[in-house]
PDB file of N, CA and C in Angstrom:
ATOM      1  N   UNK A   1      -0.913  13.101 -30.137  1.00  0.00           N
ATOM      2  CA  UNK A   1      -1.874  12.171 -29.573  1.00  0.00           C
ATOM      3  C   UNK A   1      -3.147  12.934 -29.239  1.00  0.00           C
ATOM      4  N   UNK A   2      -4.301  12.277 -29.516  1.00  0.00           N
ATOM      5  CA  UNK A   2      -5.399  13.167 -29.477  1.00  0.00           C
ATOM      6  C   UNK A   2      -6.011  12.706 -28.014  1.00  0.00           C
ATOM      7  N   UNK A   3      -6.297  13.742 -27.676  1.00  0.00           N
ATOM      8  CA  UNK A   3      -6.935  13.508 -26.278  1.00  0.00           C
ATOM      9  C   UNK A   3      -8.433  13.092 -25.980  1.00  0.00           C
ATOM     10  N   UNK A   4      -8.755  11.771 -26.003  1.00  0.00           N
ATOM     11  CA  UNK A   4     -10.172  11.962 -25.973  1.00  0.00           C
ATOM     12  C   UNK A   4     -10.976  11.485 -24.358  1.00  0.00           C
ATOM     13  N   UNK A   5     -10.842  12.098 -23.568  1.00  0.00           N
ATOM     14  CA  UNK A   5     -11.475  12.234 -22.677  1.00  0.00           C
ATOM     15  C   UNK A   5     -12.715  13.493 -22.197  1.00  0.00           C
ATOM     16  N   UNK A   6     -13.432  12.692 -21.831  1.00  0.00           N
ATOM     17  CA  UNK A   6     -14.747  13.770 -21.575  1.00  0.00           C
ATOM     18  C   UNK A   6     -14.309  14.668 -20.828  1.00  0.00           C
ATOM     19  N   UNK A   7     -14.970  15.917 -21.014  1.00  0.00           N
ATOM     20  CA  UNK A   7     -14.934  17.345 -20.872  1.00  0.00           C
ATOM     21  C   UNK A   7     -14.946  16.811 -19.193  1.00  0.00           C
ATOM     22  N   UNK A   8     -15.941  16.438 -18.412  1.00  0.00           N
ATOM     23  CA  UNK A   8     -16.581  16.021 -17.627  1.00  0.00           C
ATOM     24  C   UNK A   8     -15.301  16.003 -16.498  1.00  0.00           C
ATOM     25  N   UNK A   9     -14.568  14.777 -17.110  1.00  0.00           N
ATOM     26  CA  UNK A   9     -13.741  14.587 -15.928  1.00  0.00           C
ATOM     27  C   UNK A   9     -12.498  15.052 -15.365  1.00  0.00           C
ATOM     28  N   UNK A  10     -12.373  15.780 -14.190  1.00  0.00           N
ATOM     29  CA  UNK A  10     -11.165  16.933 -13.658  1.00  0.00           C
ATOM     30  C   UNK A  10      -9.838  15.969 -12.928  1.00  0.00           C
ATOM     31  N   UNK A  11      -8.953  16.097 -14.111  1.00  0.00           N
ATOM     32  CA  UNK A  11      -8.108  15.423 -13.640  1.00  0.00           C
ATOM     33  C   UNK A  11      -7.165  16.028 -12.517  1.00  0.00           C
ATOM     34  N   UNK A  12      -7.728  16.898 -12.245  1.00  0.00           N
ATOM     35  CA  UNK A  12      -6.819  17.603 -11.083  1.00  0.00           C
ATOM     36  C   UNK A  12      -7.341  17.161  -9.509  1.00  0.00           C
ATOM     37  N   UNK A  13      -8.597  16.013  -9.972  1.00  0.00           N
ATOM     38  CA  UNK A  13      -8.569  15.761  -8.597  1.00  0.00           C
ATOM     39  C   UNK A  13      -8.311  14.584  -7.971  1.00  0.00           C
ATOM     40  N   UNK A  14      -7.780  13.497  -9.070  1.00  0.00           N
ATOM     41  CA  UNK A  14      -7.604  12.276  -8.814  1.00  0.00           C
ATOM     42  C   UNK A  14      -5.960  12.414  -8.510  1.00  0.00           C
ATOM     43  N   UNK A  15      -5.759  11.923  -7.633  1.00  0.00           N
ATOM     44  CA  UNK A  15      -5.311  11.372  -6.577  1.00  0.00           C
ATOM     45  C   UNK A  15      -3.844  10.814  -7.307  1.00  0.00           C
ATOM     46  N   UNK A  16      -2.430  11.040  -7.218  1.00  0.00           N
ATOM     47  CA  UNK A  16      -1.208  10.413  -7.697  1.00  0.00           C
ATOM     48  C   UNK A  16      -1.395   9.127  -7.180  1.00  0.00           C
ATOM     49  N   UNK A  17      -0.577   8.267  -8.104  1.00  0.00           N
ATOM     50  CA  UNK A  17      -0.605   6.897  -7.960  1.00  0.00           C
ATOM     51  C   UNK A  17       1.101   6.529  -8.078  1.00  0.00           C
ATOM     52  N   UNK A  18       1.599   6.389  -7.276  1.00  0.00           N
ATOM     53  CA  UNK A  18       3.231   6.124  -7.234  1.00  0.00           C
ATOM     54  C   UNK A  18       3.626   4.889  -7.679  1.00  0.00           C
ATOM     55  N   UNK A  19       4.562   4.956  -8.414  1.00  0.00           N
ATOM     56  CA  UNK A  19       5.153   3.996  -9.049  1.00  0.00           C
ATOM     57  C   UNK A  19       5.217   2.951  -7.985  1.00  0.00           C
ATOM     58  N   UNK A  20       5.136   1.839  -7.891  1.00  0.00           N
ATOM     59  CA  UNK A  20       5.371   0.359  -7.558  1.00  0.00           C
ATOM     60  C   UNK A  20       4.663   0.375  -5.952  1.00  0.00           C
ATOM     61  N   UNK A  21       3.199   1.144  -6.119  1.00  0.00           N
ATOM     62  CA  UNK A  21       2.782   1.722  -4.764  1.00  0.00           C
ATOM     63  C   UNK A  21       2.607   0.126  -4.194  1.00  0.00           C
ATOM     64  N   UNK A  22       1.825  -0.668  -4.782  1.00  0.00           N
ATOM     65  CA  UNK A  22       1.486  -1.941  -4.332  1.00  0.00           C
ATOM     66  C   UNK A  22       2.564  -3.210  -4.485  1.00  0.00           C
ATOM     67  N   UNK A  23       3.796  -2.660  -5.047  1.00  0.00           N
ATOM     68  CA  UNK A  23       4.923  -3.736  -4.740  1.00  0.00           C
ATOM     69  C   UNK A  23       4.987  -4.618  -3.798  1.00  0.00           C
ATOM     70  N   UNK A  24       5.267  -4.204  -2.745  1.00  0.00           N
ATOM     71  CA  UNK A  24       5.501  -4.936  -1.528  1.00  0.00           C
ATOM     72  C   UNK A  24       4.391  -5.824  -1.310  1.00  0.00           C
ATOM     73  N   UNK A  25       3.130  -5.402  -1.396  1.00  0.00           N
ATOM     74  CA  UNK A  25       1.811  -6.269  -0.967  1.00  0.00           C
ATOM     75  C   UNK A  25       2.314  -7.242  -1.846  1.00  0.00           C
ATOM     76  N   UNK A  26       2.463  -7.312  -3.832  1.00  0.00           N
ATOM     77  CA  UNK A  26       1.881  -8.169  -4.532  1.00  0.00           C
ATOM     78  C   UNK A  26       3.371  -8.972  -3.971  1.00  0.00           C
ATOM     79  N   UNK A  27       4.795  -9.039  -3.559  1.00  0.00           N
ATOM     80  CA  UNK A  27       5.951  -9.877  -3.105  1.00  0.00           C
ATOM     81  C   UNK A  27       5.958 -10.251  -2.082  1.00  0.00           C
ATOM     82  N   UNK A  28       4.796  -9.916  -1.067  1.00  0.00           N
ATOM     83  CA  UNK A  28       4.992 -10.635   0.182  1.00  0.00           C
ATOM     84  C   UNK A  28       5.159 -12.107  -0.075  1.00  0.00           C
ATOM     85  N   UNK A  29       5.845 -12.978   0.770  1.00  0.00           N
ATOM     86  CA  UNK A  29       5.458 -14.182   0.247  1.00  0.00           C
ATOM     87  C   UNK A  29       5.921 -15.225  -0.497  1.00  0.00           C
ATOM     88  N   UNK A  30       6.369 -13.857  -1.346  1.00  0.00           N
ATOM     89  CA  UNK A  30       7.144 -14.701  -2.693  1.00  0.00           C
ATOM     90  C   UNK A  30       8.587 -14.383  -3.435  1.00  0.00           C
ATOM     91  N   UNK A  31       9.155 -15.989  -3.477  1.00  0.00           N
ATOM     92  CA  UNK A  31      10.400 -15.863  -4.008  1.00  0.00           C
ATOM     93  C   UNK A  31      10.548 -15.526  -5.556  1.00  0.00           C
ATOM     94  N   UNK A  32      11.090 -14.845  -6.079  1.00  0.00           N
ATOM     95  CA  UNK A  32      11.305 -14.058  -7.399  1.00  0.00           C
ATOM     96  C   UNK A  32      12.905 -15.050  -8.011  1.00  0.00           C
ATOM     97  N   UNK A  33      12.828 -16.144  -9.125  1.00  0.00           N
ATOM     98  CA  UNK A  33      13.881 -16.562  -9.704  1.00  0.00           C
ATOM     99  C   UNK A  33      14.355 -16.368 -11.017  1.00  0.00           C
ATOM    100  N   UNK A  34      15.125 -16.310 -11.788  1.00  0.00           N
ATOM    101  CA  UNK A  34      15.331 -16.166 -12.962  1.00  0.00           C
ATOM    102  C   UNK A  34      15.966 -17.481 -13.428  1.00  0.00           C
ATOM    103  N   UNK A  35      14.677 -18.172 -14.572  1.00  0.00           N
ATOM    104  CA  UNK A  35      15.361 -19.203 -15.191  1.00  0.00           C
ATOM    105  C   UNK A  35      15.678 -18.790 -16.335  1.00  0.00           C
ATOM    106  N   UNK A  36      17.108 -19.830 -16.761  1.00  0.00           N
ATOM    107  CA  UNK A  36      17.628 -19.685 -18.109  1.00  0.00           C
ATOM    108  C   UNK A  36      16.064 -20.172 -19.299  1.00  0.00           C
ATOM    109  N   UNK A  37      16.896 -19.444 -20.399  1.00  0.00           N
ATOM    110  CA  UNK A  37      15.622 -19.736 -21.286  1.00  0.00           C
ATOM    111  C   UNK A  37      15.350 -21.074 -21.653  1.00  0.00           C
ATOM    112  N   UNK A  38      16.312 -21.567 -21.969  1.00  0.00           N
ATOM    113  CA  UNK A  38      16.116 -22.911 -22.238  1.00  0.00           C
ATOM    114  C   UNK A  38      15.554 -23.554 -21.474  1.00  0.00           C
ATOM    115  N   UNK A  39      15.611 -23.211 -19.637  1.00  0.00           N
ATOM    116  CA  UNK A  39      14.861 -24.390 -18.818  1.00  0.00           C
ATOM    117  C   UNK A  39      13.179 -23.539 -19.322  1.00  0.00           C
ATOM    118  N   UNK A  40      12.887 -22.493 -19.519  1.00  0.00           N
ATOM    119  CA  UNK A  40      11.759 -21.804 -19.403  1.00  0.00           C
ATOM    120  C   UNK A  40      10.991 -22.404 -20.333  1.00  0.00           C
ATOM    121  N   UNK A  41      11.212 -22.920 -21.236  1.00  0.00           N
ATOM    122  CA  UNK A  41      10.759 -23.798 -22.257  1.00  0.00           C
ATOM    123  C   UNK A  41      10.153 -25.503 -21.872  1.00  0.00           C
ATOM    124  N   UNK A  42      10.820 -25.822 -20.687  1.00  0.00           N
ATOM    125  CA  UNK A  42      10.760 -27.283 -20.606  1.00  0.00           C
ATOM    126  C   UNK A  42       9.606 -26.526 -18.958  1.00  0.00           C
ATOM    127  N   UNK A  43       9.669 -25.889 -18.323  1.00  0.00           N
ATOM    128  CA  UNK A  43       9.298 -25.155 -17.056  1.00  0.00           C
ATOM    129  C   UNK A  43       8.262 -23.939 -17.591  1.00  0.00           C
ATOM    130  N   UNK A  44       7.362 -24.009 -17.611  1.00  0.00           N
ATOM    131  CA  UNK A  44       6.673 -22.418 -18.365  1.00  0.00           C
ATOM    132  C   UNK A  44       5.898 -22.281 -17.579  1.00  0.00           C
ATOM    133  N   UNK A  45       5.565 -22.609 -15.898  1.00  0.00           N
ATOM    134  CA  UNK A  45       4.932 -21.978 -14.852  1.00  0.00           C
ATOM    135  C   UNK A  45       5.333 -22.272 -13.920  1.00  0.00           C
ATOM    136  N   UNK A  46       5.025 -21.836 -12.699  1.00  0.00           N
ATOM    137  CA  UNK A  46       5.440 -21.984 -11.370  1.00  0.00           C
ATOM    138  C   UNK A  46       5.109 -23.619 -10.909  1.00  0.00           C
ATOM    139  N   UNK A  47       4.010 -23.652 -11.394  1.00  0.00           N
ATOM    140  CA  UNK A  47       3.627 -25.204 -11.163  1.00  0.00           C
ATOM    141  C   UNK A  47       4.353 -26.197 -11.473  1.00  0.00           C
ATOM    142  N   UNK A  48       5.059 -26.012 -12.732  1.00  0.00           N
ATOM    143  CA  UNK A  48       5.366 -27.153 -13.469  1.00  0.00           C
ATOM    144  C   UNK A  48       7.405 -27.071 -12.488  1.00  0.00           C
ATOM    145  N   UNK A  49       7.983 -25.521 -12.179  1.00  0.00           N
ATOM    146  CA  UNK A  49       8.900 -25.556 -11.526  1.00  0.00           C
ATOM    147  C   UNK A  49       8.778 -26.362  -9.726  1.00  0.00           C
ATOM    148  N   UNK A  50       7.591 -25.940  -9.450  1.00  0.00           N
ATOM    149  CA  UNK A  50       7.552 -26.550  -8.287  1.00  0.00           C
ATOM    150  C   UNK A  50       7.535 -27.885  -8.443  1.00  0.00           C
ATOM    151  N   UNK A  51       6.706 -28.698  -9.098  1.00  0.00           N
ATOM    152  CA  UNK A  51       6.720 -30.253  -8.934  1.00  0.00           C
ATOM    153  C   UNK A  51       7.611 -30.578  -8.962  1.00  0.00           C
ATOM    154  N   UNK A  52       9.131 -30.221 -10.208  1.00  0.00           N
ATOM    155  CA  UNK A  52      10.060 -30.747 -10.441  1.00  0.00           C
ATOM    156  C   UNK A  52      11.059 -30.388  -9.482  1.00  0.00           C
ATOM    157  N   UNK A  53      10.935 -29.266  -8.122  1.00  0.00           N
ATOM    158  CA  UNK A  53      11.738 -29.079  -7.536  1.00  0.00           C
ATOM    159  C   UNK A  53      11.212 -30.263  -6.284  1.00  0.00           C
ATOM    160  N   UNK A  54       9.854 -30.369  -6.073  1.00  0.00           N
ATOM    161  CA  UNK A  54       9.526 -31.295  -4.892  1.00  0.00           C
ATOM    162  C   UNK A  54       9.933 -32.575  -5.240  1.00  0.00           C
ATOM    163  N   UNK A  55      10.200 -33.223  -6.446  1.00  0.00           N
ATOM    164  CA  UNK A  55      10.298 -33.971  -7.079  1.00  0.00           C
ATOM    165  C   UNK A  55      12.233 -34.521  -6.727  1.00  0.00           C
ATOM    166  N   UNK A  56      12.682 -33.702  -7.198  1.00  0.00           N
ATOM    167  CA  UNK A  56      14.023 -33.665  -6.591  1.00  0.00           C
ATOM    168  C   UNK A  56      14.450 -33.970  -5.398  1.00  0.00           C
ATOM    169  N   UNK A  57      13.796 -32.939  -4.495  1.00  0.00           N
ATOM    170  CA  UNK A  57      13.735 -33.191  -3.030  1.00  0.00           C
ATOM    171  C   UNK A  57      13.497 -34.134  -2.269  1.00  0.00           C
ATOM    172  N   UNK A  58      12.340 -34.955  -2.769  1.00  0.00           N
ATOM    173  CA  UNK A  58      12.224 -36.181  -2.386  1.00  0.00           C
ATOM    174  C   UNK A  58      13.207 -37.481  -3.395  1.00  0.00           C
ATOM    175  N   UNK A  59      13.942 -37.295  -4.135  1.00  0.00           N
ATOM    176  CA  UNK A  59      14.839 -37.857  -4.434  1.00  0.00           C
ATOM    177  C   UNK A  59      16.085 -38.005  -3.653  1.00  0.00           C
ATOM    178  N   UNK A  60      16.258 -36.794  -3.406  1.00  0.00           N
ATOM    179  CA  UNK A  60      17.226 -36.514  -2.559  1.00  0.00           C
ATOM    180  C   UNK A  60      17.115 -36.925  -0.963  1.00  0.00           C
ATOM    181  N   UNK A  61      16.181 -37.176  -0.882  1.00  0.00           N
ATOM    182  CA  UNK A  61      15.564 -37.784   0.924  1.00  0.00           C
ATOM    183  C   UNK A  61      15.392 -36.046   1.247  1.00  0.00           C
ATOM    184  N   UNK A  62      15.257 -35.427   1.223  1.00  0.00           N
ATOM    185  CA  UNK A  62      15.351 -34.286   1.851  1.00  0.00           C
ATOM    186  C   UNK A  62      13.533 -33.337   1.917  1.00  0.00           C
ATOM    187  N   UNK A  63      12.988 -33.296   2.853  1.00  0.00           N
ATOM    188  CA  UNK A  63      11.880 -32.728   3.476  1.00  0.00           C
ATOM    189  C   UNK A  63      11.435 -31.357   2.471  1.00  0.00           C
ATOM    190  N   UNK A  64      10.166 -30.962   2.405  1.00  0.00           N
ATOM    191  CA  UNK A  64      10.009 -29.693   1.697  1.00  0.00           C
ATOM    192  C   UNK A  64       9.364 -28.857   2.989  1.00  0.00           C
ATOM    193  N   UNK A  65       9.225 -29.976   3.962  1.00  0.00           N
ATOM    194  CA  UNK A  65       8.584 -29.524   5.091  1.00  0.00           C
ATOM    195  C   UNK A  65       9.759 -28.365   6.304  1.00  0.00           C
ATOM    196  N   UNK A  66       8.828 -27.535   6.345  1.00  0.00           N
ATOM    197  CA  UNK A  66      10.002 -26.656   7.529  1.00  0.00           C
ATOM    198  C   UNK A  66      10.326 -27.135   8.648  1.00  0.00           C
ATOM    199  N   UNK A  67      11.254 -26.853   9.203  1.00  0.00           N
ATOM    200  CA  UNK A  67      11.745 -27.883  10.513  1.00  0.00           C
ATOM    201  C   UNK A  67      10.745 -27.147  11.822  1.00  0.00           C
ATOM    202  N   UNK A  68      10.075 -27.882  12.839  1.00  0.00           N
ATOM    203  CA  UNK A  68       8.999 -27.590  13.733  1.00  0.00           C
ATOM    204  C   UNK A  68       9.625 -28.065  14.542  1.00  0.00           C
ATOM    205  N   UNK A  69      10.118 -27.358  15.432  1.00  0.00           N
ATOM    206  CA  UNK A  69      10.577 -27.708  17.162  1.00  0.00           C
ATOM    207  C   UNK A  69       9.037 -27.227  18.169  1.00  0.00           C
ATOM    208  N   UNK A  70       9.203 -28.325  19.203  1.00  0.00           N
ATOM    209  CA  UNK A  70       7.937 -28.344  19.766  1.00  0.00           C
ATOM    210  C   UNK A  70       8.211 -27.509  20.998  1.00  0.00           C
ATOM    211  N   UNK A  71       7.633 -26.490  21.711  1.00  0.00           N
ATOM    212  CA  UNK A  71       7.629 -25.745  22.696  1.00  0.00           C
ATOM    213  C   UNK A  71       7.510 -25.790  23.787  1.00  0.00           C
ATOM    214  N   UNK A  72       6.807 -26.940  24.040  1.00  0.00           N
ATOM    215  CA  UNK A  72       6.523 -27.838  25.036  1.00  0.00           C
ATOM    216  C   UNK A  72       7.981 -28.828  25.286  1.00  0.00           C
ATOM    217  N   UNK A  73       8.742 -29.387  24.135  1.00  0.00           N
ATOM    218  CA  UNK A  73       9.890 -30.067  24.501  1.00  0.00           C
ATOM    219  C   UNK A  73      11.128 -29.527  25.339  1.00  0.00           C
ATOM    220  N   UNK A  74      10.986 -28.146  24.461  1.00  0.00           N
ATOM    221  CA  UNK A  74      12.185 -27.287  24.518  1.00  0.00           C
ATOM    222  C   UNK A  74      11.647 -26.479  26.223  1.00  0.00           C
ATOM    223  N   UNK A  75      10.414 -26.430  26.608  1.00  0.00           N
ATOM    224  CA  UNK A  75       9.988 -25.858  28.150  1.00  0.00           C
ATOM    225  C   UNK A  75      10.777 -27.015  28.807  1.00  0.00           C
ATOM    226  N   UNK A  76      10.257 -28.400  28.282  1.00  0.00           N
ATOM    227  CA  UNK A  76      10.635 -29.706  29.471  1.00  0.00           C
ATOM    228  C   UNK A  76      11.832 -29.381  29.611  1.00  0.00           C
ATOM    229  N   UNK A  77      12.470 -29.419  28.694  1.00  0.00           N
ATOM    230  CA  UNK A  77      14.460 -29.654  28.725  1.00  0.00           C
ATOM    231  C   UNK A  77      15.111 -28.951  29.498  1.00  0.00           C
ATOM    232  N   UNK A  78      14.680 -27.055  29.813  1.00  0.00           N
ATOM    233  CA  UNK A  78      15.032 -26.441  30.631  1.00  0.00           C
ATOM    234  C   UNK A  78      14.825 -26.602  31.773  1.00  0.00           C
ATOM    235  N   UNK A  79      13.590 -27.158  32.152  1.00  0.00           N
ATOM    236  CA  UNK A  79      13.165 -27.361  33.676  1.00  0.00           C
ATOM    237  C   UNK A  79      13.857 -28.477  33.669  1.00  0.00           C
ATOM    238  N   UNK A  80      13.967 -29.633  33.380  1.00  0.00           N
ATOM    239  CA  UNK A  80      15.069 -30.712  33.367  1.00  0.00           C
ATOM    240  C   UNK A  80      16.470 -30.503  33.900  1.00  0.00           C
ATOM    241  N   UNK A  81      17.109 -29.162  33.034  1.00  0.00           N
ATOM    242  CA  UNK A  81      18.571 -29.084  33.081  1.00  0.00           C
ATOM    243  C   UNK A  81      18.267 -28.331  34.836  1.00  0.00           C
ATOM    244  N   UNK A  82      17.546 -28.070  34.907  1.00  0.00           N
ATOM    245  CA  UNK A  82      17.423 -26.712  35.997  1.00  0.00           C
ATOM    246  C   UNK A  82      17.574 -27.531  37.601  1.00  0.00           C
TER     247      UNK A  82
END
């Protein structure tokens, strides 16, 4: 392999770059799934998996929303029991 980089630049001073240095940043966040190929075909982005999973969900009666307990309820209830 021929090396063609300028004379110029000293690679002895740039800096190691570690394998999967920015992993964690780019997965915060996010769930990682493996679809079969066949669904990957009918599903070929995240978008098109999400609708059909919200899609479901609300078939199912079931919320996509996270469950929110109020802080203020859960203060009353103790001073209540108290």
């Amino acid at each position: 392999m021929k090396d063609n980089l300028r004379s110029e630049y000293d690679l002895t001073k740039l800096k190691k770059v570690g394998r999967g240095k920015y992993y964690k940043q780019a997965m915060a966040g996010t769930n990682l799934v493996l679809v079969d190929a066949d669904l990957a075909k009918v599903f070929p982005d995240s978008a098109s998996v999400n609708r059909a999973l919200r899609a479901l969900c609300d078939a199912a009666g079931k919320s996509t929303q996270p469950l929110r307990r109020s802080i203020k309820k859960s203060a009353h209830r103790k001073r209540s029991a108290a």
